[in-house]
PDB file of N, CA and C in Angstrom:
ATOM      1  N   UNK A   1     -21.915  -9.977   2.274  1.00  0.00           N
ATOM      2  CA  UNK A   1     -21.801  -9.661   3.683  1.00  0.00           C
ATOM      3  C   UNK A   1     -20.377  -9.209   3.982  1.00  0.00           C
ATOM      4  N   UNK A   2     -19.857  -8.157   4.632  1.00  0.00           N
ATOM      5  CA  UNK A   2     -18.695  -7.660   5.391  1.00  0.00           C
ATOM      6  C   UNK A   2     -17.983  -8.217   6.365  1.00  0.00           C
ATOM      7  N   UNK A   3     -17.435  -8.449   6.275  1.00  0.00           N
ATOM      8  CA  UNK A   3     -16.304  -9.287   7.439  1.00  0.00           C
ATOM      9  C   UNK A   3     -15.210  -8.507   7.426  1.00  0.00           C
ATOM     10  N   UNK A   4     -15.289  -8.290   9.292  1.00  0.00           N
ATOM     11  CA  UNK A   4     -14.331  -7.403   9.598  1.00  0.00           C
ATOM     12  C   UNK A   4     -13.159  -8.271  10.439  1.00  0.00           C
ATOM     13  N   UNK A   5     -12.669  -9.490  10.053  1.00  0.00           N
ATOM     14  CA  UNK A   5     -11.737 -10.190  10.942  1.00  0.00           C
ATOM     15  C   UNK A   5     -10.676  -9.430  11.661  1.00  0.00           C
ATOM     16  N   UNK A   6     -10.011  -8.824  10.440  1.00  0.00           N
ATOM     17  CA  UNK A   6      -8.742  -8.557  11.219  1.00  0.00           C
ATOM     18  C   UNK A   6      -9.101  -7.023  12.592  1.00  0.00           C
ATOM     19  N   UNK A   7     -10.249  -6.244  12.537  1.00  0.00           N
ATOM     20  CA  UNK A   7     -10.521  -5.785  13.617  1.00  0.00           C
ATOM     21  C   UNK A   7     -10.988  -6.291  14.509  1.00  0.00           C
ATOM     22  N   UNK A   8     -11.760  -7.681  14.172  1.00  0.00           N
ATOM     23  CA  UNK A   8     -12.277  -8.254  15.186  1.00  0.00           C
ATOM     24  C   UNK A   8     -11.216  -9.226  16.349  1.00  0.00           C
ATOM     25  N   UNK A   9     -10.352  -9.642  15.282  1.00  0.00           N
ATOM     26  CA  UNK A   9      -8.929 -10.484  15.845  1.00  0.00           C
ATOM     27  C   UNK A   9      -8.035  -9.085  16.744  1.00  0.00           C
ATOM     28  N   UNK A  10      -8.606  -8.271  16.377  1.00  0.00           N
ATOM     29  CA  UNK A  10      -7.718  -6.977  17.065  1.00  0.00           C
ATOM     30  C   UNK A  10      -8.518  -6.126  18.230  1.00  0.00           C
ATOM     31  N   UNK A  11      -9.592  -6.742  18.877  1.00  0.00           N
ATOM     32  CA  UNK A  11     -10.182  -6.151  19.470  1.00  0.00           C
ATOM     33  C   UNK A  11      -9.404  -6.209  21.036  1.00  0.00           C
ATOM     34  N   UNK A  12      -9.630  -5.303  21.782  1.00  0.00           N
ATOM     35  CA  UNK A  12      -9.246  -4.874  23.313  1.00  0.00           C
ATOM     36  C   UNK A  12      -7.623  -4.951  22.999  1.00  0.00           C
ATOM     37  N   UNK A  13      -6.543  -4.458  21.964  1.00  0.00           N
ATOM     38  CA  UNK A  13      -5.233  -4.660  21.302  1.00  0.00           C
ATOM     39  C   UNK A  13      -5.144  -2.957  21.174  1.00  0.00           C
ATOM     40  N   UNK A  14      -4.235  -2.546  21.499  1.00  0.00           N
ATOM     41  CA  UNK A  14      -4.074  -1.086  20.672  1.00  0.00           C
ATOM     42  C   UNK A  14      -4.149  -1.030  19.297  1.00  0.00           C
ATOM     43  N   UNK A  15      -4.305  -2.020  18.667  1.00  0.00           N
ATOM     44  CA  UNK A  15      -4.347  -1.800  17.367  1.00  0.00           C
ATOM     45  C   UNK A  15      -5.316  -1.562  16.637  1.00  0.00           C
ATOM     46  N   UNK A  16      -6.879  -2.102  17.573  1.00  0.00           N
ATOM     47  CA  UNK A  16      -8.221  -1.892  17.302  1.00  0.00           C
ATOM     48  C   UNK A  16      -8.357  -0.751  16.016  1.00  0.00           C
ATOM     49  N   UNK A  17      -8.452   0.306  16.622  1.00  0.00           N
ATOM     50  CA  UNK A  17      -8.723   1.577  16.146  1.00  0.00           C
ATOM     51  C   UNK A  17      -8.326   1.486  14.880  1.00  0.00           C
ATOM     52  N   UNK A  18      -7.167   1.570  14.899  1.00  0.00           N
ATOM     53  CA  UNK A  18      -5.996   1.882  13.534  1.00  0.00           C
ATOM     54  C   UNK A  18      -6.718   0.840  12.212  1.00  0.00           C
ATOM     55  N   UNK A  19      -6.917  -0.330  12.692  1.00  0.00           N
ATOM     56  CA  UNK A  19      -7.483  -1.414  11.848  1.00  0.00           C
ATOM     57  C   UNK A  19      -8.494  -1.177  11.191  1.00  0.00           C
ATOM     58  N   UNK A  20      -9.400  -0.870  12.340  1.00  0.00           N
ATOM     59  CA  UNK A  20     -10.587  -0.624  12.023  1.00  0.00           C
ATOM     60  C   UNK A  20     -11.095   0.809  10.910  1.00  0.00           C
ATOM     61  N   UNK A  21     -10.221   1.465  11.418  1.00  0.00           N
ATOM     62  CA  UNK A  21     -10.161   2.600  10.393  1.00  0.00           C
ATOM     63  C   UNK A  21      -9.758   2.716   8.993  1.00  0.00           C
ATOM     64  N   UNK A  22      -8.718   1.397   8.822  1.00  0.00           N
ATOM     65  CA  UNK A  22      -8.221   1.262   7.424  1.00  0.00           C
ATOM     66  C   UNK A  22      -8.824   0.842   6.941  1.00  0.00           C
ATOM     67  N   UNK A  23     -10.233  -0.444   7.767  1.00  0.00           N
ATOM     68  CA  UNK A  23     -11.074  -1.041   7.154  1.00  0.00           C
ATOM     69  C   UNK A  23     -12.104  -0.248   6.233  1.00  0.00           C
ATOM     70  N   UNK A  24     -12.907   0.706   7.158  1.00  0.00           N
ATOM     71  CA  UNK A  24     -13.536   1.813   6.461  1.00  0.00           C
ATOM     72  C   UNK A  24     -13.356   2.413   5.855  1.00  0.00           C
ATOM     73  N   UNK A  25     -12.163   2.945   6.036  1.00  0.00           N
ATOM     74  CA  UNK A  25     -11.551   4.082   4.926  1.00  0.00           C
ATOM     75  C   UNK A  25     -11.482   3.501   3.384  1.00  0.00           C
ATOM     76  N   UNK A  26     -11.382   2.211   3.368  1.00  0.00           N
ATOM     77  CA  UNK A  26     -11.191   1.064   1.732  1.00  0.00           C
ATOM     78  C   UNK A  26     -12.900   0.547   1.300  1.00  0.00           C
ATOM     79  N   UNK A  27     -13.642   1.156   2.491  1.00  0.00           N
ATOM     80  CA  UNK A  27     -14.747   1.190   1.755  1.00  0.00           C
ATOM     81  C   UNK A  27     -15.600   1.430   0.790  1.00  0.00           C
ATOM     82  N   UNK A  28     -16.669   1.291  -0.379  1.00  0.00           N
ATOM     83  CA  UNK A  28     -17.292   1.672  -0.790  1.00  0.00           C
ATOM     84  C   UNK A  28     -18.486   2.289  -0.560  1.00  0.00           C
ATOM     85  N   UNK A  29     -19.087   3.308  -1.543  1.00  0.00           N
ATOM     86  CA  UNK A  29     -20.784   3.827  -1.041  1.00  0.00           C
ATOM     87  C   UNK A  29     -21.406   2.273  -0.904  1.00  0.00           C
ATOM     88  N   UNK A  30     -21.350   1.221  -1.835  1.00  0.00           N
ATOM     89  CA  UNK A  30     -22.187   0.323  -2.142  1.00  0.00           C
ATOM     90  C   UNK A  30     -21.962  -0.663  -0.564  1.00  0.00           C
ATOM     91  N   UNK A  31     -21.058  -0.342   0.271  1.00  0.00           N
ATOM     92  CA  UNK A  31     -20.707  -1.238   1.673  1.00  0.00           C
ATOM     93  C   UNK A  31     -21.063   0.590   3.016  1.00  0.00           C
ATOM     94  N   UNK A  32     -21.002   1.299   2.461  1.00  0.00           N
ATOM     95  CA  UNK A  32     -21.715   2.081   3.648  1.00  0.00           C
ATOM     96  C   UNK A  32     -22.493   2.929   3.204  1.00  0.00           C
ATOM     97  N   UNK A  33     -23.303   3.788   3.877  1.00  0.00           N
ATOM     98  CA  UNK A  33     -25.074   4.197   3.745  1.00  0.00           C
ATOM     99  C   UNK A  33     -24.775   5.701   3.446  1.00  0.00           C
ATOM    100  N   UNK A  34     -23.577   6.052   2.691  1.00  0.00           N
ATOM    101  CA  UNK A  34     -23.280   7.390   2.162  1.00  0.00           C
ATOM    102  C   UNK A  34     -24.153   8.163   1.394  1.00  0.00           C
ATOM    103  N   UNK A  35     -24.521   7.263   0.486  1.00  0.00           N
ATOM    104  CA  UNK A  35     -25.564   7.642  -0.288  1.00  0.00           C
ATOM    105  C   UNK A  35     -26.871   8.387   0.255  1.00  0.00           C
ATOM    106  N   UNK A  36     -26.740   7.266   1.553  1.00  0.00           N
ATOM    107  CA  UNK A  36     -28.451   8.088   1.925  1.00  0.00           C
ATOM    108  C   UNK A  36     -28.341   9.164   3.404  1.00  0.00           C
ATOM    109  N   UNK A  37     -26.917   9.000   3.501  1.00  0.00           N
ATOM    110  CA  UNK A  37     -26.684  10.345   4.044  1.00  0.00           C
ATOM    111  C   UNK A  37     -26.121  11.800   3.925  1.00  0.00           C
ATOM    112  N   UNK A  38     -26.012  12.015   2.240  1.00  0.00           N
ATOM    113  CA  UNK A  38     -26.277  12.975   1.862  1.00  0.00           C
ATOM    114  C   UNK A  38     -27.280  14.423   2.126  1.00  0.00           C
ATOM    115  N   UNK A  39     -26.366  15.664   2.484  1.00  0.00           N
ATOM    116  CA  UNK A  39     -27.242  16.863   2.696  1.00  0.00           C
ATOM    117  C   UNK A  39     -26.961  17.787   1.804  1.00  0.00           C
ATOM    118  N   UNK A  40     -25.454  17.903   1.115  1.00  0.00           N
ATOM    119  CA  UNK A  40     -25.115  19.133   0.650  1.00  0.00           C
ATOM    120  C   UNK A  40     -24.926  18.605  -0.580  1.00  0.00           C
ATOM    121  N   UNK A  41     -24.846  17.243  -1.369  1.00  0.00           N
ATOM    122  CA  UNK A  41     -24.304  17.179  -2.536  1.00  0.00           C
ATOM    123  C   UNK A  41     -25.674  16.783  -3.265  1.00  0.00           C
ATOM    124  N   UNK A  42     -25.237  15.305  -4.094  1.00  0.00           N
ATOM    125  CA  UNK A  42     -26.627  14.634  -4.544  1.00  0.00           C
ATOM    126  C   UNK A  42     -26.101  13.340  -5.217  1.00  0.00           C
ATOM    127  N   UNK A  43     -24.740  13.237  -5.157  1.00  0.00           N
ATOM    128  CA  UNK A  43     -23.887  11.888  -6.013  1.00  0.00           C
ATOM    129  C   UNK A  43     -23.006  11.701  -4.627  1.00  0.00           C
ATOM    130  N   UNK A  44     -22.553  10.709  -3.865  1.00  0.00           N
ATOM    131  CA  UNK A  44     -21.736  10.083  -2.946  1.00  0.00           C
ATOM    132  C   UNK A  44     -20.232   9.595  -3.530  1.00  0.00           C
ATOM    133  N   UNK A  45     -19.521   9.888  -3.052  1.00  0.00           N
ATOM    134  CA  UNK A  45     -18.094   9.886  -3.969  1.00  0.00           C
ATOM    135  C   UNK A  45     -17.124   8.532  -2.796  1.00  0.00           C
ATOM    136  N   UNK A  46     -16.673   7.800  -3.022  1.00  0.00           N
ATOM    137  CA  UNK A  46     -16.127   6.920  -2.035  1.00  0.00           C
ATOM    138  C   UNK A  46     -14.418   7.394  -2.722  1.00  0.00           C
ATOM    139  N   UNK A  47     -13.811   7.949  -2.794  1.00  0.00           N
ATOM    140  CA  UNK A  47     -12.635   8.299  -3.058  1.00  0.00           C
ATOM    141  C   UNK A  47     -11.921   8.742  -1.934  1.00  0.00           C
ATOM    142  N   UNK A  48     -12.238   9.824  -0.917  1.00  0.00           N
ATOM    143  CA  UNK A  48     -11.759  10.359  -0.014  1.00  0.00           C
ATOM    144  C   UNK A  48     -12.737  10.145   1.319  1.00  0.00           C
ATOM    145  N   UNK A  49     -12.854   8.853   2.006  1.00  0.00           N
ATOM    146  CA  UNK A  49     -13.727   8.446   2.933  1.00  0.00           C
ATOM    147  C   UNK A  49     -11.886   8.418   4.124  1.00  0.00           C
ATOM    148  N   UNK A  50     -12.616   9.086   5.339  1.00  0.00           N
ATOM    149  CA  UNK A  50     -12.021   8.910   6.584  1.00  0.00           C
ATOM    150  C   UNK A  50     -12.563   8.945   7.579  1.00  0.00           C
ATOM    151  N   UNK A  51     -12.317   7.493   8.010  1.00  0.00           N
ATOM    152  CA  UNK A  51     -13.228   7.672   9.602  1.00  0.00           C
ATOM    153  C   UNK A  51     -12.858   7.951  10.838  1.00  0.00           C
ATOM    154  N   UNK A  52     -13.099   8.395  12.457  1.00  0.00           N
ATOM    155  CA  UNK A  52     -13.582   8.693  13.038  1.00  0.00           C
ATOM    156  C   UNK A  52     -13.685   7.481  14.249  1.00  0.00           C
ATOM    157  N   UNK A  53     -13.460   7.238  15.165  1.00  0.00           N
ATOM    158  CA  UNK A  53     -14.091   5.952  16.119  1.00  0.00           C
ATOM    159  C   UNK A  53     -14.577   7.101  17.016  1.00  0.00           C
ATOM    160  N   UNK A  54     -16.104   7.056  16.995  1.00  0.00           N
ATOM    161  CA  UNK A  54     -16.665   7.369  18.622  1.00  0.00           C
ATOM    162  C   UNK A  54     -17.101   7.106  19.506  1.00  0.00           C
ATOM    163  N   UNK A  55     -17.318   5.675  20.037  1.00  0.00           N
ATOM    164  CA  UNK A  55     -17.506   5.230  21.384  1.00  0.00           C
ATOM    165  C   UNK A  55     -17.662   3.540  20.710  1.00  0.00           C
ATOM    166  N   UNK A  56     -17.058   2.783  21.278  1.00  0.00           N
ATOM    167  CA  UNK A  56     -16.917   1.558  21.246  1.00  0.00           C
ATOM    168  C   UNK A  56     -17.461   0.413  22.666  1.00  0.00           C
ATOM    169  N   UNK A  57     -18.392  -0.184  22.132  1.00  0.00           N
ATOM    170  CA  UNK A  57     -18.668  -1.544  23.117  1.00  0.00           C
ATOM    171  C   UNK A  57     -18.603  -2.354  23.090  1.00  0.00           C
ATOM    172  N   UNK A  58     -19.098  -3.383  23.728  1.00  0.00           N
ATOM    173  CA  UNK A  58     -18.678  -4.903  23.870  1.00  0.00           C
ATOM    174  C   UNK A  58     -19.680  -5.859  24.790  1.00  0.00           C
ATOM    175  N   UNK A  59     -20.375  -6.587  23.947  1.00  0.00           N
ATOM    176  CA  UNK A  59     -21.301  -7.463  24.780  1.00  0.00           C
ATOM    177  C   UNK A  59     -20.699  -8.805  24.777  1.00  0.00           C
ATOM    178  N   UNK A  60     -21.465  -9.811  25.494  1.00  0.00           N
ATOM    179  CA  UNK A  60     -21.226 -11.562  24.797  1.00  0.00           C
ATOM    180  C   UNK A  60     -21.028 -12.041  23.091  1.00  0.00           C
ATOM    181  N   UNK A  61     -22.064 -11.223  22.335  1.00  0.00           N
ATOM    182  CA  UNK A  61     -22.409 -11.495  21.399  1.00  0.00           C
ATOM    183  C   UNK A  61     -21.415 -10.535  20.387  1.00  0.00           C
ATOM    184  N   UNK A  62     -21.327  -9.402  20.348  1.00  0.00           N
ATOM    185  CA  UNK A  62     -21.169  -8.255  19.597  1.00  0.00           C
ATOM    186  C   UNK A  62     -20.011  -7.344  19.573  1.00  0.00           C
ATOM    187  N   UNK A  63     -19.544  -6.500  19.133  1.00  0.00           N
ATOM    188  CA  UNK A  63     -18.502  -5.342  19.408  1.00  0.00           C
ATOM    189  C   UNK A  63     -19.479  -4.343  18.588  1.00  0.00           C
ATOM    190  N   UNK A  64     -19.574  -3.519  19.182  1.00  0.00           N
ATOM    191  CA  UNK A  64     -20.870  -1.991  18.318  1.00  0.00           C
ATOM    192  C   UNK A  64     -19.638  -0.883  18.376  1.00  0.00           C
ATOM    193  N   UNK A  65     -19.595  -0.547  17.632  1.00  0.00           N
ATOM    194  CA  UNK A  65     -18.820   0.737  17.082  1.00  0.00           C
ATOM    195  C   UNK A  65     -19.950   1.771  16.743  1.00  0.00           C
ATOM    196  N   UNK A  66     -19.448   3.058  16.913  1.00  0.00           N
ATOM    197  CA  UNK A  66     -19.882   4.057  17.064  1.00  0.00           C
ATOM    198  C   UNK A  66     -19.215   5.326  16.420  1.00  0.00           C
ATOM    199  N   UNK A  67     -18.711   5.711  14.631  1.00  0.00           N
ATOM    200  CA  UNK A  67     -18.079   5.516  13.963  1.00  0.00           C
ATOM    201  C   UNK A  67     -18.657   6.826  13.137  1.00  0.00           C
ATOM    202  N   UNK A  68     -17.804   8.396  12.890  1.00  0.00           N
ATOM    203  CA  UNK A  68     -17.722   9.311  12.214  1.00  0.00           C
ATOM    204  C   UNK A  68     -17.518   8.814  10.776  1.00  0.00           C
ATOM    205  N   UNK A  69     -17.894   9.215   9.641  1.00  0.00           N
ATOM    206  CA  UNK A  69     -17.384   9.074   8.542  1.00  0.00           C
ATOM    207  C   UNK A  69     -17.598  10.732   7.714  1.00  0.00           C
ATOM    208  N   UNK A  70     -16.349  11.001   7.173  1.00  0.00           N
ATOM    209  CA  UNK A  70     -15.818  12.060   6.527  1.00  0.00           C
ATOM    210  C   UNK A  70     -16.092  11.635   4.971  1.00  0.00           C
ATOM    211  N   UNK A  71     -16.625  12.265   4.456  1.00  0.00           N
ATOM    212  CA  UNK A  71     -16.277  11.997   2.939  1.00  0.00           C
ATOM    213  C   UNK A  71     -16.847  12.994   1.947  1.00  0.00           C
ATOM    214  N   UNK A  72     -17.037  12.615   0.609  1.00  0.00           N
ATOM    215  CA  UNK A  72     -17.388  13.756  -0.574  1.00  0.00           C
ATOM    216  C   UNK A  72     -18.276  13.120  -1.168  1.00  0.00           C
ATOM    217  N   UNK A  73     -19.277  14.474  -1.812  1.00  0.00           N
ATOM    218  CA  UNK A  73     -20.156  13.584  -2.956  1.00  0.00           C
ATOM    219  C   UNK A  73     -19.830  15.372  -3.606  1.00  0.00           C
ATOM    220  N   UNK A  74     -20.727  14.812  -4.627  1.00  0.00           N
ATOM    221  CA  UNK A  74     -20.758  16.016  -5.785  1.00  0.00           C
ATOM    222  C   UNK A  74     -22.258  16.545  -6.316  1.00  0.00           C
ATOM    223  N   UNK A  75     -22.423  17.352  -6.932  1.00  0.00           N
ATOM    224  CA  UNK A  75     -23.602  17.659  -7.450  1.00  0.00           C
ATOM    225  C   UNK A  75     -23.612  17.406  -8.768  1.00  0.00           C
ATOM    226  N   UNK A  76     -24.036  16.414  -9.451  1.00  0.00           N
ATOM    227  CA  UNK A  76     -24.327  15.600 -10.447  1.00  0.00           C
ATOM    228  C   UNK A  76     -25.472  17.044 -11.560  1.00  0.00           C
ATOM    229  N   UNK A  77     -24.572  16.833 -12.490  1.00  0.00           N
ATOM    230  CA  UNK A  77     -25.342  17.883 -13.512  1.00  0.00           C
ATOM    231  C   UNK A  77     -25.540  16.551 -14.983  1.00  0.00           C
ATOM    232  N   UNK A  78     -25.570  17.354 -16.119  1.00  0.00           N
ATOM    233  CA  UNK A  78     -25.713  16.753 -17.578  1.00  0.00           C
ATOM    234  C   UNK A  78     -24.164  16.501 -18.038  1.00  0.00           C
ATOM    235  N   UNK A  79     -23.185  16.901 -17.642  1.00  0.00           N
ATOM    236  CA  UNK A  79     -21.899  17.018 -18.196  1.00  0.00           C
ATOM    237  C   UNK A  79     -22.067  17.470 -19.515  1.00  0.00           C
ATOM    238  N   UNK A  80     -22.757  18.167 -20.478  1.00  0.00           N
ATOM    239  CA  UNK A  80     -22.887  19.258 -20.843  1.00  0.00           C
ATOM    240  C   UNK A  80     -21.648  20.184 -21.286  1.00  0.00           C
ATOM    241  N   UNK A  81     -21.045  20.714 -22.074  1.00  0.00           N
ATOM    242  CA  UNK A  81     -20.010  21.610 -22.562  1.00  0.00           C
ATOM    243  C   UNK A  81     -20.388  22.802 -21.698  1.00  0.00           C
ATOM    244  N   UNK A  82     -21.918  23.168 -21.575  1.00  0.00           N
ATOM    245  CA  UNK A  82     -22.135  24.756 -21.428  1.00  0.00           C
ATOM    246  C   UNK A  82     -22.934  24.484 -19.592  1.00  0.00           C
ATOM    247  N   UNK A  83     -22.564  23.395 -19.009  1.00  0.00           N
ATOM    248  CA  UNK A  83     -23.649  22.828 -17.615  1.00  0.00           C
ATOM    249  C   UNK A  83     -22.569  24.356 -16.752  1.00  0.00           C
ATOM    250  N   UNK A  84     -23.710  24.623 -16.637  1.00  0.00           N
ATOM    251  CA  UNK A  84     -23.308  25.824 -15.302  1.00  0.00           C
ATOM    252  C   UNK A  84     -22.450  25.147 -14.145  1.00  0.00           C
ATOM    253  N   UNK A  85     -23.240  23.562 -13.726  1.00  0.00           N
ATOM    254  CA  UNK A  85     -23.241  23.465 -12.390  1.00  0.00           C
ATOM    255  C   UNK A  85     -21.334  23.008 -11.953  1.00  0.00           C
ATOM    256  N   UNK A  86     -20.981  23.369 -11.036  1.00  0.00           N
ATOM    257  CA  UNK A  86     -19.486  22.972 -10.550  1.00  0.00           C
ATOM    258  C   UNK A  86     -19.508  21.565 -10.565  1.00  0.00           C
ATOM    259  N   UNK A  87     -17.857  20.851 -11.273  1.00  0.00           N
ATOM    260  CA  UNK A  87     -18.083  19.142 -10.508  1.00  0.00           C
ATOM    261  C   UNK A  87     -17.313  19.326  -9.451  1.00  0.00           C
ATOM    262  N   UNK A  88     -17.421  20.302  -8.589  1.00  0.00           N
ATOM    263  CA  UNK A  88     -16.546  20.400  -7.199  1.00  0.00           C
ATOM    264  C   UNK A  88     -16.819  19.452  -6.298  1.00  0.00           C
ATOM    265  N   UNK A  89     -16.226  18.574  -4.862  1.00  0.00           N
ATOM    266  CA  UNK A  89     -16.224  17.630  -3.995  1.00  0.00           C
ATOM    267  C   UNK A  89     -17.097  18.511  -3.173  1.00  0.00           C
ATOM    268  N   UNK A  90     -18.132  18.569  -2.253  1.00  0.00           N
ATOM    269  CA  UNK A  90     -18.679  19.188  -1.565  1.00  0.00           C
ATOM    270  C   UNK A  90     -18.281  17.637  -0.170  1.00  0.00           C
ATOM    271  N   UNK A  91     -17.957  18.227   0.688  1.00  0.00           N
ATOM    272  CA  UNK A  91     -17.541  17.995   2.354  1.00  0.00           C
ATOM    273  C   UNK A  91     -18.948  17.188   2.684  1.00  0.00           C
ATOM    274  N   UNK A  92     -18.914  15.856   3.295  1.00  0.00           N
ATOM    275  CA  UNK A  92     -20.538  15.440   3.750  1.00  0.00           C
ATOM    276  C   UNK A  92     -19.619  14.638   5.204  1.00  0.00           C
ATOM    277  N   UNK A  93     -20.532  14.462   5.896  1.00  0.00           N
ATOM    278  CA  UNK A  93     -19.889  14.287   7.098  1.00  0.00           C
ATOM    279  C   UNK A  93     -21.449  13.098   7.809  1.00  0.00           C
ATOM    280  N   UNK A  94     -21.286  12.052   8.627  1.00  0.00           N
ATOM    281  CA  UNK A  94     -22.308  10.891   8.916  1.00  0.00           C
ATOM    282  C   UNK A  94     -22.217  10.254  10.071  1.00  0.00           C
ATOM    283  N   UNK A  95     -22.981   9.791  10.730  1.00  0.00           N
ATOM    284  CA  UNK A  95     -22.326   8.651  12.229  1.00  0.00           C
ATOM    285  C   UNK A  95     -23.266   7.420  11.783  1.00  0.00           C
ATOM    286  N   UNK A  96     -22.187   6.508  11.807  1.00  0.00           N
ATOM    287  CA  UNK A  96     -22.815   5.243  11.670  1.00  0.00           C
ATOM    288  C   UNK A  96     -22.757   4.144  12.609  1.00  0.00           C
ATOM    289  N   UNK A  97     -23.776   3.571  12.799  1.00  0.00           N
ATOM    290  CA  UNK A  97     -23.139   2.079  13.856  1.00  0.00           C
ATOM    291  C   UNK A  97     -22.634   1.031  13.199  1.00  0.00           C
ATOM    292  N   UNK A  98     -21.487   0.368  13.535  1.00  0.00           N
ATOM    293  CA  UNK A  98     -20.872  -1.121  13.074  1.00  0.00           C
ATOM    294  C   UNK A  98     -21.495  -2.015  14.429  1.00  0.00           C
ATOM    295  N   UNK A  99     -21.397  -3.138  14.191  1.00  0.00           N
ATOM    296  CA  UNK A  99     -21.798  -4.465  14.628  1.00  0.00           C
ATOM    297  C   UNK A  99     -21.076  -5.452  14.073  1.00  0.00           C
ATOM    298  N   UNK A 100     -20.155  -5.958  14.614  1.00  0.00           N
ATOM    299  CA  UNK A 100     -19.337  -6.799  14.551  1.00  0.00           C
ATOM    300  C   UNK A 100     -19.563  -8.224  15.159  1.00  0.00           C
ATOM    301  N   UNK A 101     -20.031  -9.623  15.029  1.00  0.00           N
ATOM    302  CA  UNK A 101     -20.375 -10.583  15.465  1.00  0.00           C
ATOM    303  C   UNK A 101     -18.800 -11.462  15.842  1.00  0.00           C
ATOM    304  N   UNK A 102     -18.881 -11.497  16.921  1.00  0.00           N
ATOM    305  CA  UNK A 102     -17.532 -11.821  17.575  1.00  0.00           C
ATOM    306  C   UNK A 102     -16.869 -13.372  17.153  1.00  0.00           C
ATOM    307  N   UNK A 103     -18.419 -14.273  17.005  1.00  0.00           N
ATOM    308  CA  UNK A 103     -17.657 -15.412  16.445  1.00  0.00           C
ATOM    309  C   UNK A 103     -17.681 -15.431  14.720  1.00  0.00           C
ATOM    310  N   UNK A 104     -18.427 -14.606  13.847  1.00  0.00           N
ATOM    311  CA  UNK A 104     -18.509 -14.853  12.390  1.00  0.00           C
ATOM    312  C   UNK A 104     -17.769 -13.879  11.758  1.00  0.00           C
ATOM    313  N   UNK A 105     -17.319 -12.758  12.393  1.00  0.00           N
ATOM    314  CA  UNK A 105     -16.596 -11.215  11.678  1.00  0.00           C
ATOM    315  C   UNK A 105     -17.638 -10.666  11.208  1.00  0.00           C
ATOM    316  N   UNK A 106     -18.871 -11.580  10.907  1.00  0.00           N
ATOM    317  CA  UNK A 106     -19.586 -10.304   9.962  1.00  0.00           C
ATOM    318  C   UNK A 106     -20.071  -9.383  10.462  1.00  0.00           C
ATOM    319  N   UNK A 107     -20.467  -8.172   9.910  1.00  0.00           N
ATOM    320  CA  UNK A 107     -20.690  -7.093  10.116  1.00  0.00           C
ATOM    321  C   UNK A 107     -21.820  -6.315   9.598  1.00  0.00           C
ATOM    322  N   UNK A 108     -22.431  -5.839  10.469  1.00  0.00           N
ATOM    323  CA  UNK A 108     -23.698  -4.758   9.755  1.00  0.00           C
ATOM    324  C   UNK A 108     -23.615  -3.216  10.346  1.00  0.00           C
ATOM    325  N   UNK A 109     -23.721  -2.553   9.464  1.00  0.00           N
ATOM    326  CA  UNK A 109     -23.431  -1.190   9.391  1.00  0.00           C
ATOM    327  C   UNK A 109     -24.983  -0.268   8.962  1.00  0.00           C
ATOM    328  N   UNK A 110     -25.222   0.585   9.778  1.00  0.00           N
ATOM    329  CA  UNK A 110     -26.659   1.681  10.216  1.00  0.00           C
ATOM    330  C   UNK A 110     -25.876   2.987  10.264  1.00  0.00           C
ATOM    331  N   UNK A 111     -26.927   3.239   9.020  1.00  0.00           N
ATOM    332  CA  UNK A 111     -27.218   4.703   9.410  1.00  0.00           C
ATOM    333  C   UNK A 111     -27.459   5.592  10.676  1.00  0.00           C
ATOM    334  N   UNK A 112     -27.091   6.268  11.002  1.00  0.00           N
ATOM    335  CA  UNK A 112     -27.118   6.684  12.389  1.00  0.00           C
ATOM    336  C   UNK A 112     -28.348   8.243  12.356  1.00  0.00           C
ATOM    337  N   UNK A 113     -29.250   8.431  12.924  1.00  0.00           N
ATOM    338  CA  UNK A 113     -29.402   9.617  12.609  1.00  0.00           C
ATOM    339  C   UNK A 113     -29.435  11.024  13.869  1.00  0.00           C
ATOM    340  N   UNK A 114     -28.015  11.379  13.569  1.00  0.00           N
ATOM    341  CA  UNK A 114     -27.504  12.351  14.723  1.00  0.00           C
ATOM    342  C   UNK A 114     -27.312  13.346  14.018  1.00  0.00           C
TER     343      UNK A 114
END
């Protein structure tokens, strides 16, 4: 499970954002839904992930983020001496929701489909 303390300890702080972004950005495919938001590649690359904050709320219970993610996957061939295909980074781009539980940090993260 994900625990996002130090954004959560940083919430309604100018520092929110910034936090929260470093959090994601140190993410893995295996902690966000990159994989299955793939259009242009077919392998999800967590090397060059940058996120995005787009609309942020706040209930009793929750903080919901509303959250761009930038990143790369590749087109996965045979690796092959003679493989035609490029191992170039192809650009994939995603909106995801965070959910942040205000008293546990933990966190669940959705696919968004926009």
């Amino acid at each position: 499970m994900i625990k996002l303390r130090n954004a959560l300890n940083a919430w309604e702080s100018a520092e929110f954002d910034d936090l929260l972004k470093a959090d994601i950005d140190q993410m893995t495919v295996d902690q966000l839904p990159l994989q299955q938001a793939i259009i242009s590649s077919s392998y999800a690359l967590d090397t060059n992930i940058k996120s995005i904050i787009i609309n942020k709320t706040d209930d009793s219970d929750a903080i919901q983020i509303k959250a761009g993610i930038y990143y790369t996957g590749i087109i996965a061939g045979c690796n092959c001496a003679d493989d035609p295909s490029p191992a170039d980074e192809i650009p994939e781009f995603c909106i995801i929701q965070i959910e942040i539980d205000k008293v546990t940090a933990e966190t669940n993260i959705i696919l968004l489909n926009e």
